[in-house]
N, C-alpha and C. Protein backbone atom coordinates (compact mmCIF):
# COMPACT_ATOMS: atom_id res chain seq x y z
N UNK A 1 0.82 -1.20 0.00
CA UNK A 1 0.00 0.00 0.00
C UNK A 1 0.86 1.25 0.00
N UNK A 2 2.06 1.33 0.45
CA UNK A 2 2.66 2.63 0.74
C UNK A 2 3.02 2.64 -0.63
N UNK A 3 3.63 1.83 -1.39
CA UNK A 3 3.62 2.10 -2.62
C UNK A 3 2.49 2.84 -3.68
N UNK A 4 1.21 2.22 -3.47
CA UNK A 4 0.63 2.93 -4.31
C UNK A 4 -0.47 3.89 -3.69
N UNK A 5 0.13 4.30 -2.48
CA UNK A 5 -0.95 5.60 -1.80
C UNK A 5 -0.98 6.99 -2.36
N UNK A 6 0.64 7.13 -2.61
CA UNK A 6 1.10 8.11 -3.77
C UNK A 6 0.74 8.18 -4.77
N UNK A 7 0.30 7.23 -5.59
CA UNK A 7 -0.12 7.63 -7.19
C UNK A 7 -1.64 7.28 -6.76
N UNK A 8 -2.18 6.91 -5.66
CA UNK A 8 -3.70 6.68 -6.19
C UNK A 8 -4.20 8.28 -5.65
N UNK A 9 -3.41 8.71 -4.67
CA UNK A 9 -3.69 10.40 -4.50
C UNK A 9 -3.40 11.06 -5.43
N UNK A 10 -2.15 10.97 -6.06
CA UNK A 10 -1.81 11.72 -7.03
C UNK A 10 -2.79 11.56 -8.43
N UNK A 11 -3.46 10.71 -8.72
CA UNK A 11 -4.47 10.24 -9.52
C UNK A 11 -5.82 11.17 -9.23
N UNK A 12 -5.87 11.34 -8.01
CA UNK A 12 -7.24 11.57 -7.30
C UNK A 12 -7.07 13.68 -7.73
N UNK A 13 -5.83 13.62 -7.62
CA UNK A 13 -5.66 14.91 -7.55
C UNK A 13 -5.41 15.37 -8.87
N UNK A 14 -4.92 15.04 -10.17
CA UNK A 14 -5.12 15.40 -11.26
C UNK A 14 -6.51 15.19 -11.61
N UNK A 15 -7.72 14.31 -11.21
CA UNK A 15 -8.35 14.43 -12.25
C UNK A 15 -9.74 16.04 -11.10
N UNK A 16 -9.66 15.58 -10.33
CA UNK A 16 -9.78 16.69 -9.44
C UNK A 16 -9.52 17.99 -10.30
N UNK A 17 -8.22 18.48 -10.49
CA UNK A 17 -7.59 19.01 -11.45
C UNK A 17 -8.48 19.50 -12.77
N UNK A 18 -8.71 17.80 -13.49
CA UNK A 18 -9.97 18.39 -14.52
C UNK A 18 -11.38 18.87 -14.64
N UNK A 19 -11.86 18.13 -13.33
CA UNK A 19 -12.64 18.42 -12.97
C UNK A 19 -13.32 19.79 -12.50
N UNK A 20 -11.95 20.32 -11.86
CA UNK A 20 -12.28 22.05 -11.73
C UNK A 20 -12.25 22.53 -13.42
N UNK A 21 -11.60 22.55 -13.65
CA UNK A 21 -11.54 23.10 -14.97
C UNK A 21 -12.95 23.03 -15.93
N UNK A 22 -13.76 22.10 -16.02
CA UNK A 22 -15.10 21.52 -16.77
C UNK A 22 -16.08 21.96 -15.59
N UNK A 23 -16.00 22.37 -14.78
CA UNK A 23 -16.95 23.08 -13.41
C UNK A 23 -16.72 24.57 -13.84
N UNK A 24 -15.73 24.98 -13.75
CA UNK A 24 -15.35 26.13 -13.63
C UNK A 24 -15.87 26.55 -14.98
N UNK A 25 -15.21 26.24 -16.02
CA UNK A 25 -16.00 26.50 -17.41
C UNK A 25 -17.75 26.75 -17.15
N UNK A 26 -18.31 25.56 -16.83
CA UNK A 26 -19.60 25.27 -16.81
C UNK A 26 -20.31 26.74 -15.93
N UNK A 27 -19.44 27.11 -14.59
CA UNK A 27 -19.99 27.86 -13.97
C UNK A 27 -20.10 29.46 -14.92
N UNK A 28 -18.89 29.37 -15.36
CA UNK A 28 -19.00 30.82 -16.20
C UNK A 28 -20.22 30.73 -17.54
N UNK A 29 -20.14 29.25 -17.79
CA UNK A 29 -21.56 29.06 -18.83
C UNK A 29 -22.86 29.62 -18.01
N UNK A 30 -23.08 29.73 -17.15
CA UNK A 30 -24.66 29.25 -16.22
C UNK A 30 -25.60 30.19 -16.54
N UNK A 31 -25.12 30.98 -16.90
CA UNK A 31 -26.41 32.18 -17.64
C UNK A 31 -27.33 31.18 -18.82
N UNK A 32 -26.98 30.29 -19.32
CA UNK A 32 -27.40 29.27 -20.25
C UNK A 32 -28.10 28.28 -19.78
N UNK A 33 -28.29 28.23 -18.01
CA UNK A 33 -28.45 26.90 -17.41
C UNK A 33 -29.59 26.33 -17.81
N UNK A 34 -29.64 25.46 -17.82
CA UNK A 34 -31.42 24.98 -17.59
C UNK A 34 -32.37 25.63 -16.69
N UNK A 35 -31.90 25.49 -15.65
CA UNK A 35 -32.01 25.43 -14.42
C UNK A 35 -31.72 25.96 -13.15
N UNK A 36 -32.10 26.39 -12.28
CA UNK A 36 -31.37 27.21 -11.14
C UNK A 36 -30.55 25.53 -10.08
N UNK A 37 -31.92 23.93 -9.96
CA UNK A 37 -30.71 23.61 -10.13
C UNK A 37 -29.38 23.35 -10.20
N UNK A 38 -29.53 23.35 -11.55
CA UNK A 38 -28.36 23.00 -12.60
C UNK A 38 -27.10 23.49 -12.01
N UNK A 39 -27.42 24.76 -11.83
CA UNK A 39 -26.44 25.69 -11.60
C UNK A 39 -25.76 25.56 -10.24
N UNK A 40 -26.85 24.91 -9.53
CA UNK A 40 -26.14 25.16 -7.92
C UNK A 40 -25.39 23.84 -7.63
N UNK A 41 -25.96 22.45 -8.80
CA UNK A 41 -24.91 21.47 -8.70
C UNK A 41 -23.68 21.59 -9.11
N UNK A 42 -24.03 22.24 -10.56
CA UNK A 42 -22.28 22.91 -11.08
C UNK A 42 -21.32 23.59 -10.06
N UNK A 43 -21.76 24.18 -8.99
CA UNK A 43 -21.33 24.83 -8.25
C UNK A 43 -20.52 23.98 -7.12
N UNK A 44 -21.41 22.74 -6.92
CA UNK A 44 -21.34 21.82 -5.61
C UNK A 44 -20.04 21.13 -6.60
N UNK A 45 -19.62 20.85 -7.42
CA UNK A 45 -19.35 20.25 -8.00
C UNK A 45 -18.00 21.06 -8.26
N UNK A 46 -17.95 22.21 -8.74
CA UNK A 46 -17.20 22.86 -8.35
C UNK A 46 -16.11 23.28 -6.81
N UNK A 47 -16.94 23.45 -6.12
CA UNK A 47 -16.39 23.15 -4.56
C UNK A 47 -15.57 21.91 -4.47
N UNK A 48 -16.55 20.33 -4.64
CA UNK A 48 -15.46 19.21 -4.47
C UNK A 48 -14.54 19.22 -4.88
N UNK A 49 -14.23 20.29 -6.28
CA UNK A 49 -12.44 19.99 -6.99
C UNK A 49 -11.83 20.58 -6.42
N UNK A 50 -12.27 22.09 -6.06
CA UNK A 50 -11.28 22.52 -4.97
C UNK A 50 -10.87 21.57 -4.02
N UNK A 51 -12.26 21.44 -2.92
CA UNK A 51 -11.85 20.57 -1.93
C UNK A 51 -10.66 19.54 -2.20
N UNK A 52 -11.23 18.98 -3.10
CA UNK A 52 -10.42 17.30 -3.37
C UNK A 52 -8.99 17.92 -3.73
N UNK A 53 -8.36 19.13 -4.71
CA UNK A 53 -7.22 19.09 -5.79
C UNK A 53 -6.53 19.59 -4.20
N UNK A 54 -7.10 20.60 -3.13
CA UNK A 54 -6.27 21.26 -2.36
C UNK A 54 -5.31 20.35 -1.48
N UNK A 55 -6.58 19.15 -0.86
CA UNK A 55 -6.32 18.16 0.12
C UNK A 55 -5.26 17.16 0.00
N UNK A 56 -6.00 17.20 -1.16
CA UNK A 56 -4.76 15.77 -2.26
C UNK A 56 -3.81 16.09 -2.24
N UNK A 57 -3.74 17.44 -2.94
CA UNK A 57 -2.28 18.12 -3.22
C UNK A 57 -1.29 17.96 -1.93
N UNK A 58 -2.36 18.64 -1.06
CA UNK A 58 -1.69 18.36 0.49
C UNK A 58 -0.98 17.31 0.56
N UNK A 59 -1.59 16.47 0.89
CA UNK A 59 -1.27 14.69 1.08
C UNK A 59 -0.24 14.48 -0.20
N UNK A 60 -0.50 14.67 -1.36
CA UNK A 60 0.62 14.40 -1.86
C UNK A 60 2.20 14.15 -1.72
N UNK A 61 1.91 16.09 -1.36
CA UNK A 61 3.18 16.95 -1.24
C UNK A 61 3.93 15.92 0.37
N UNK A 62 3.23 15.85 1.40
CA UNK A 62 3.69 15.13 2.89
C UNK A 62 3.67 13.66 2.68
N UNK A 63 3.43 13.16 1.70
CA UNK A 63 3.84 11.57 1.23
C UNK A 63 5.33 11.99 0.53
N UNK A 64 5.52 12.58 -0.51
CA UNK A 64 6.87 12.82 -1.30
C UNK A 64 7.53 13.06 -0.15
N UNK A 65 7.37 14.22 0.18
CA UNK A 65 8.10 15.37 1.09
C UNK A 65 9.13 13.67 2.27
N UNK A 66 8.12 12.88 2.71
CA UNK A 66 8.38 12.10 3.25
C UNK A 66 8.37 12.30 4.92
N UNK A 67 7.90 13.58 5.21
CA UNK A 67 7.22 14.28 6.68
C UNK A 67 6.33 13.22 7.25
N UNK A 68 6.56 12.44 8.64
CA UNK A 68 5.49 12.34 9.50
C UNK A 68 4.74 12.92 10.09
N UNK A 69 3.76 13.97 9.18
CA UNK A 69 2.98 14.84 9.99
C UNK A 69 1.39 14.27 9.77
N UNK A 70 0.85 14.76 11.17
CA UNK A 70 0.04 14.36 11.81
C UNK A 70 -1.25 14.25 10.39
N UNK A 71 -1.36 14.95 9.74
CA UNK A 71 -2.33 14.95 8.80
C UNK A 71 -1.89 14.36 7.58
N UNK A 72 -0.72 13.93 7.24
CA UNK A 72 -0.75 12.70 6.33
C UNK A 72 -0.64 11.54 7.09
N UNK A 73 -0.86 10.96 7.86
CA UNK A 73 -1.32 9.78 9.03
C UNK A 73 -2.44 8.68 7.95
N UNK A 74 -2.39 7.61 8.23
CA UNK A 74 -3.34 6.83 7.55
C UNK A 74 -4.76 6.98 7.78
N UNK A 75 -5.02 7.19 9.60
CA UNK A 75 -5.92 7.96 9.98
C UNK A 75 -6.64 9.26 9.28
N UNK A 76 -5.73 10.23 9.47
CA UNK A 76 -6.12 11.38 8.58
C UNK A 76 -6.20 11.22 7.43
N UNK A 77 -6.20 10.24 6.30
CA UNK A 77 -6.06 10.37 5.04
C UNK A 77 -7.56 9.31 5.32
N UNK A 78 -7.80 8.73 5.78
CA UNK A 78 -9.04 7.82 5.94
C UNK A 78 -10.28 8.35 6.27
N UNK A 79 -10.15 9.33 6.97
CA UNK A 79 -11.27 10.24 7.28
C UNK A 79 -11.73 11.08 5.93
N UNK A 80 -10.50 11.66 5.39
CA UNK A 80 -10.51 12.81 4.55
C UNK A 80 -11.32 12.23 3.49
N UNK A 81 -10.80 10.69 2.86
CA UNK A 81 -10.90 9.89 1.79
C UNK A 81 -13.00 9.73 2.26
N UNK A 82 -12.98 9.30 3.24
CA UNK A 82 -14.30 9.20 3.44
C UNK A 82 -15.59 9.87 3.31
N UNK A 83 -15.28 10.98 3.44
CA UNK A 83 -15.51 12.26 3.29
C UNK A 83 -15.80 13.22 1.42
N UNK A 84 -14.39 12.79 1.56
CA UNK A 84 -14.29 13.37 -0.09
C UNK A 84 -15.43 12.80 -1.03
N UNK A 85 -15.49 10.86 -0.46
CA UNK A 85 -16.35 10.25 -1.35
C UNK A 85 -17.75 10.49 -1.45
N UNK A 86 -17.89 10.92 0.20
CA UNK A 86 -19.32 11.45 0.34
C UNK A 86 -19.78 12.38 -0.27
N UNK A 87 -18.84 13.36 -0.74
CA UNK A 87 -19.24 14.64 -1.31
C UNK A 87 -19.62 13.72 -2.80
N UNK A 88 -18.64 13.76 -3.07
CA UNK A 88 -18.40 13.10 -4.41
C UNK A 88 -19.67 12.50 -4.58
N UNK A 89 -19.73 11.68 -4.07
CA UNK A 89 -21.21 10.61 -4.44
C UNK A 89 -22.17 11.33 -4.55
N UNK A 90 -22.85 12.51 -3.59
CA UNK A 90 -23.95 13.43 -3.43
C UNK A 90 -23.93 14.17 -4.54
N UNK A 91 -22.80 15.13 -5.08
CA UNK A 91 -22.69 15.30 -6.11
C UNK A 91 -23.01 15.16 -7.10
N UNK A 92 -22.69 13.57 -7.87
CA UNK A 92 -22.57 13.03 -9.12
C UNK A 92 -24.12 12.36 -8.93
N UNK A 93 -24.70 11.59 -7.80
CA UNK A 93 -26.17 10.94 -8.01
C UNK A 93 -27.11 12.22 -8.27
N UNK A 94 -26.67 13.54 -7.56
CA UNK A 94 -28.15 14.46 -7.64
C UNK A 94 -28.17 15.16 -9.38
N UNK A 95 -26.97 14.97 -9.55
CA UNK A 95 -26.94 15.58 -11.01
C UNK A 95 -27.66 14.31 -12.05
N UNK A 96 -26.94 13.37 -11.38
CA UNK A 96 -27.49 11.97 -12.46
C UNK A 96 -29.25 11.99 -12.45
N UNK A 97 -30.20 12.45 -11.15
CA UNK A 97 -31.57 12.28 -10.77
C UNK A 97 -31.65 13.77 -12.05
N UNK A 98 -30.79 14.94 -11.92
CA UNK A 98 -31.36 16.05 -12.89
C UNK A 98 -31.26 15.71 -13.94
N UNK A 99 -30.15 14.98 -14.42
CA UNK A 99 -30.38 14.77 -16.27
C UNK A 99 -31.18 14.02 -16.42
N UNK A 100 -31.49 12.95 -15.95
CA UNK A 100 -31.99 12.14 -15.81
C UNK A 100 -31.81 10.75 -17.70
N UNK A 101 -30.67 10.46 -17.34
CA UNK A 101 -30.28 9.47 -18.54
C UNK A 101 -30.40 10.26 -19.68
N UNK A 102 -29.78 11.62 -19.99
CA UNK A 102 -29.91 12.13 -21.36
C UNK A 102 -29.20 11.81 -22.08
N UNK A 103 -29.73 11.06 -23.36
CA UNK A 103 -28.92 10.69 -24.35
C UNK A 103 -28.12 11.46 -25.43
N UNK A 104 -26.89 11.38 -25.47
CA UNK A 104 -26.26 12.78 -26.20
C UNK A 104 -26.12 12.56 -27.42
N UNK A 105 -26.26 11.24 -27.80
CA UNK A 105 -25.72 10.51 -29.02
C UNK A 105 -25.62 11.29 -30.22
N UNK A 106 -26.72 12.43 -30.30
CA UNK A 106 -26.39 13.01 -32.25
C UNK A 106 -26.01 14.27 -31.72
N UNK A 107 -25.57 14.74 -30.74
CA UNK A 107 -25.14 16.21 -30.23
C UNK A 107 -23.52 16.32 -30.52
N UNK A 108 -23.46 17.47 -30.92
CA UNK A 108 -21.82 17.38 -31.31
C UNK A 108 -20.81 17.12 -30.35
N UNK A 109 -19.50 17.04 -30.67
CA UNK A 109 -18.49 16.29 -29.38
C UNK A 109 -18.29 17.26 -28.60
N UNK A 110 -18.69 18.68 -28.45
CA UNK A 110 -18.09 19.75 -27.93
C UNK A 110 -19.36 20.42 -28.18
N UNK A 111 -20.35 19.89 -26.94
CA UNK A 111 -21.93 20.32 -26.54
C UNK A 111 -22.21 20.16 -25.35
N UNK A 112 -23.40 20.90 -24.77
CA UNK A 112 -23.44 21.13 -23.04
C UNK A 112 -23.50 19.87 -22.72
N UNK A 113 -24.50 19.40 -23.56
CA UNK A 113 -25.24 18.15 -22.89
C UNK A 113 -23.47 16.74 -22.62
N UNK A 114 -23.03 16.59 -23.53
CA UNK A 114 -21.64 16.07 -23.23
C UNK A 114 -20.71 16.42 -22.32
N UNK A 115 -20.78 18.02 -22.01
CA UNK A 115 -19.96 18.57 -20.94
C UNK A 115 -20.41 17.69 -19.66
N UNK A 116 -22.35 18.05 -19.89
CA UNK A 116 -22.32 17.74 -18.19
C UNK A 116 -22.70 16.18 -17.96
N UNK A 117 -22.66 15.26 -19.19
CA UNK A 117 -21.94 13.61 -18.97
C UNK A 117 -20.88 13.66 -18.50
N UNK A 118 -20.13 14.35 -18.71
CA UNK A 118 -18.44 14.36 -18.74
C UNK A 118 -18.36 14.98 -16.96
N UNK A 119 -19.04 15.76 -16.52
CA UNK A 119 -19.10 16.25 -15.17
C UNK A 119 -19.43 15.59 -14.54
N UNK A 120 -20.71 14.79 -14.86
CA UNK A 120 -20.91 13.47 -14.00
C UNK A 120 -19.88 12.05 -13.57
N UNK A 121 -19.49 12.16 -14.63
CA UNK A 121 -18.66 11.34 -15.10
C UNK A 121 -17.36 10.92 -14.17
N UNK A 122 -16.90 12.58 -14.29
CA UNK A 122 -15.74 12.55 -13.50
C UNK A 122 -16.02 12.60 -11.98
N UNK A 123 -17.40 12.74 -12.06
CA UNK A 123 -17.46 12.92 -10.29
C UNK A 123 -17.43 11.43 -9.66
N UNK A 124 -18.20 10.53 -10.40
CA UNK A 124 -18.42 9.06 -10.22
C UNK A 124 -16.75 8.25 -10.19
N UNK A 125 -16.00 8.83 -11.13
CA UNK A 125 -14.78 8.03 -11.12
C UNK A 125 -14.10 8.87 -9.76
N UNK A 126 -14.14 10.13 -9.29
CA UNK A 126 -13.46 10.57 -8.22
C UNK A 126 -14.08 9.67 -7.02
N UNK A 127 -15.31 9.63 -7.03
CA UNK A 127 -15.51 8.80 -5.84
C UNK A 127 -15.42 7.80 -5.88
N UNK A 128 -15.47 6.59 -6.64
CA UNK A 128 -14.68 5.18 -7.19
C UNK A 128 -13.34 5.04 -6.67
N UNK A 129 -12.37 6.49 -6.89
CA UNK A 129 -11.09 6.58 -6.50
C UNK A 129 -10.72 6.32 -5.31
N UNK A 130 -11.49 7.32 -4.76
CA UNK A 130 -11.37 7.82 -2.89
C UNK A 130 -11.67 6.30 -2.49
N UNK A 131 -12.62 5.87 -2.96
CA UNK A 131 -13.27 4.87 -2.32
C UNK A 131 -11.76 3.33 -2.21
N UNK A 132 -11.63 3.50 -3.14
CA UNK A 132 -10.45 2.32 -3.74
C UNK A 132 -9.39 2.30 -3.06
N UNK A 133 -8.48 4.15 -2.80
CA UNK A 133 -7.53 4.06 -2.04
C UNK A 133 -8.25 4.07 -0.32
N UNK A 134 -9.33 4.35 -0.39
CA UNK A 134 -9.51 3.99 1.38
C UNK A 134 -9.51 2.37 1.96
N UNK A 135 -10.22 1.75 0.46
CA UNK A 135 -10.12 0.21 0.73
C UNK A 135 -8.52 -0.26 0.65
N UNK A 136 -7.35 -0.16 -0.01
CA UNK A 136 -6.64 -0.07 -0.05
C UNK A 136 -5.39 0.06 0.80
N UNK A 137 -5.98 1.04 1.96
CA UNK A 137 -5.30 1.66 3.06
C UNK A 137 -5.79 0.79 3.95
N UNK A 138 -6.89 0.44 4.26
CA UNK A 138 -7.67 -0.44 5.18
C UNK A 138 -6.50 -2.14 5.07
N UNK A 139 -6.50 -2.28 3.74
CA UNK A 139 -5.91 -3.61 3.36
C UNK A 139 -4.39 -3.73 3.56
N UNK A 140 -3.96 -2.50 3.48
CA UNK A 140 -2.39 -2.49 4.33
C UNK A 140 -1.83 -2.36 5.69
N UNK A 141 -3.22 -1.99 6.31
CA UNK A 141 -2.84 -1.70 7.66
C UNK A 141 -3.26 -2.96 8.57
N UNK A 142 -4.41 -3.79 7.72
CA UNK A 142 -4.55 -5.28 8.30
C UNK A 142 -3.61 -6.11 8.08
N UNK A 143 -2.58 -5.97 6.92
CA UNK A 143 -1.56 -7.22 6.32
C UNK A 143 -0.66 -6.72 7.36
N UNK A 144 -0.44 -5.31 7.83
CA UNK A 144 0.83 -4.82 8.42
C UNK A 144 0.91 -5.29 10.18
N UNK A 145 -0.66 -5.31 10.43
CA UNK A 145 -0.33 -6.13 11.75
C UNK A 145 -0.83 -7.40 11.95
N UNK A 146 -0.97 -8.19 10.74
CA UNK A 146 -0.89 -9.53 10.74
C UNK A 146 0.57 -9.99 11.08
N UNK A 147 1.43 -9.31 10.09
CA UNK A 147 2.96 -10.09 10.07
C UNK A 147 3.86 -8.93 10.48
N UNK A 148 3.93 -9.31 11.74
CA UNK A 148 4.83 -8.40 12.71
C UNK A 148 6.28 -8.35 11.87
N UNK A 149 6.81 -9.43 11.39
CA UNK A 149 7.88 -9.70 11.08
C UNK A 149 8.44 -8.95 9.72
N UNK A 150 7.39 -8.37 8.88
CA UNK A 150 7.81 -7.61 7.77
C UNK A 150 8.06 -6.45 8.72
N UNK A 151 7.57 -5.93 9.54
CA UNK A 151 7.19 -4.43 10.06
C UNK A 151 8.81 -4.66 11.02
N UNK A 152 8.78 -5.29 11.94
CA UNK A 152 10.25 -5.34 12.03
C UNK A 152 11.85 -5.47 11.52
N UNK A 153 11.41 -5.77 10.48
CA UNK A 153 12.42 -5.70 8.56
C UNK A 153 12.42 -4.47 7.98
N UNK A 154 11.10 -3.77 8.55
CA UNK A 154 11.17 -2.46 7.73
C UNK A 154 11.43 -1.23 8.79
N UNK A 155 11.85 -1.48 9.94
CA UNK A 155 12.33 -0.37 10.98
C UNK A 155 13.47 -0.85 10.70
N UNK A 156 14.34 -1.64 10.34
CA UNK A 156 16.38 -1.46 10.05
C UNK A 156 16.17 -0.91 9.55
């Protein structure tokens, strides 16, 4: 797990990354919205990338950095992860109940209705993510005090 806690954050935090970017766009669209809505999920949706790109970034930076500080802790990254997903999930289902299965199929590749698949989209794989590295973290910290004997191999 310590191996891949780093790239599944660092994962979490680029697409985070795109995610603001296709929010942020969307929000400066909203004079167009459907919906009032529309607009206030774009918004919510907006918030999680912050949230998620700032946190991550955080955690990133104190995984490289290689700092034992208190908030990159497995603890603290388990809470955060828990959390993040919750947003995440609330997010991406209330938008999924507003479109409600719109089919984009003859709309051009670079149309709202594709943007805000693509917003959904990414919100569902961010919380898939969170969710994966929390299971993940859970699964290293049970193998780690099963076998005392690696953990004493890895303090020389």
């Amino acid at each position: 797990m310590a191996g891949y806690h780093p790239l599944l954050f660092t994962l979490i935090a680029l697409l985070a990354a795109v995610e603001l970017g296709l929010s942020a766009f969307l929000v400066h669209q909203v004079q167009h919205a459907p919906s009032s809505r529309y607009k206030s999920l774009v918004i919510l949706f907006l918030f999680d990338a912050v949230w998620t790109l700032l946190f991550a970034g955080a955690f990133v930076f104190w995984i490289m950095n290689g700092a034992l500080h208190l908030l990159a802790s497995i603890g603290s990254s388990g809470v955060w992860l828990t959390i993040t997903a919750i947003l995440w999930g609330v997010a991406a289902g209330l938008f999924h109940n507003l479109l409600g299965g719109v089919n984009c199929r003859d709309t051009p590749a670079l149309s709202s209705c594709r943007q805000a698949q693509a917003l959904e989209a990414i919100g569902w794989t961010e919380m898939a993510l969170c969710i994966v590295t929390l299971l993940a973290a859970c699964f290293w910290v049970r193998s780690s005090k099963r076998n005392p004997v690696r953990r004493s191999f890895r303090s020389i």
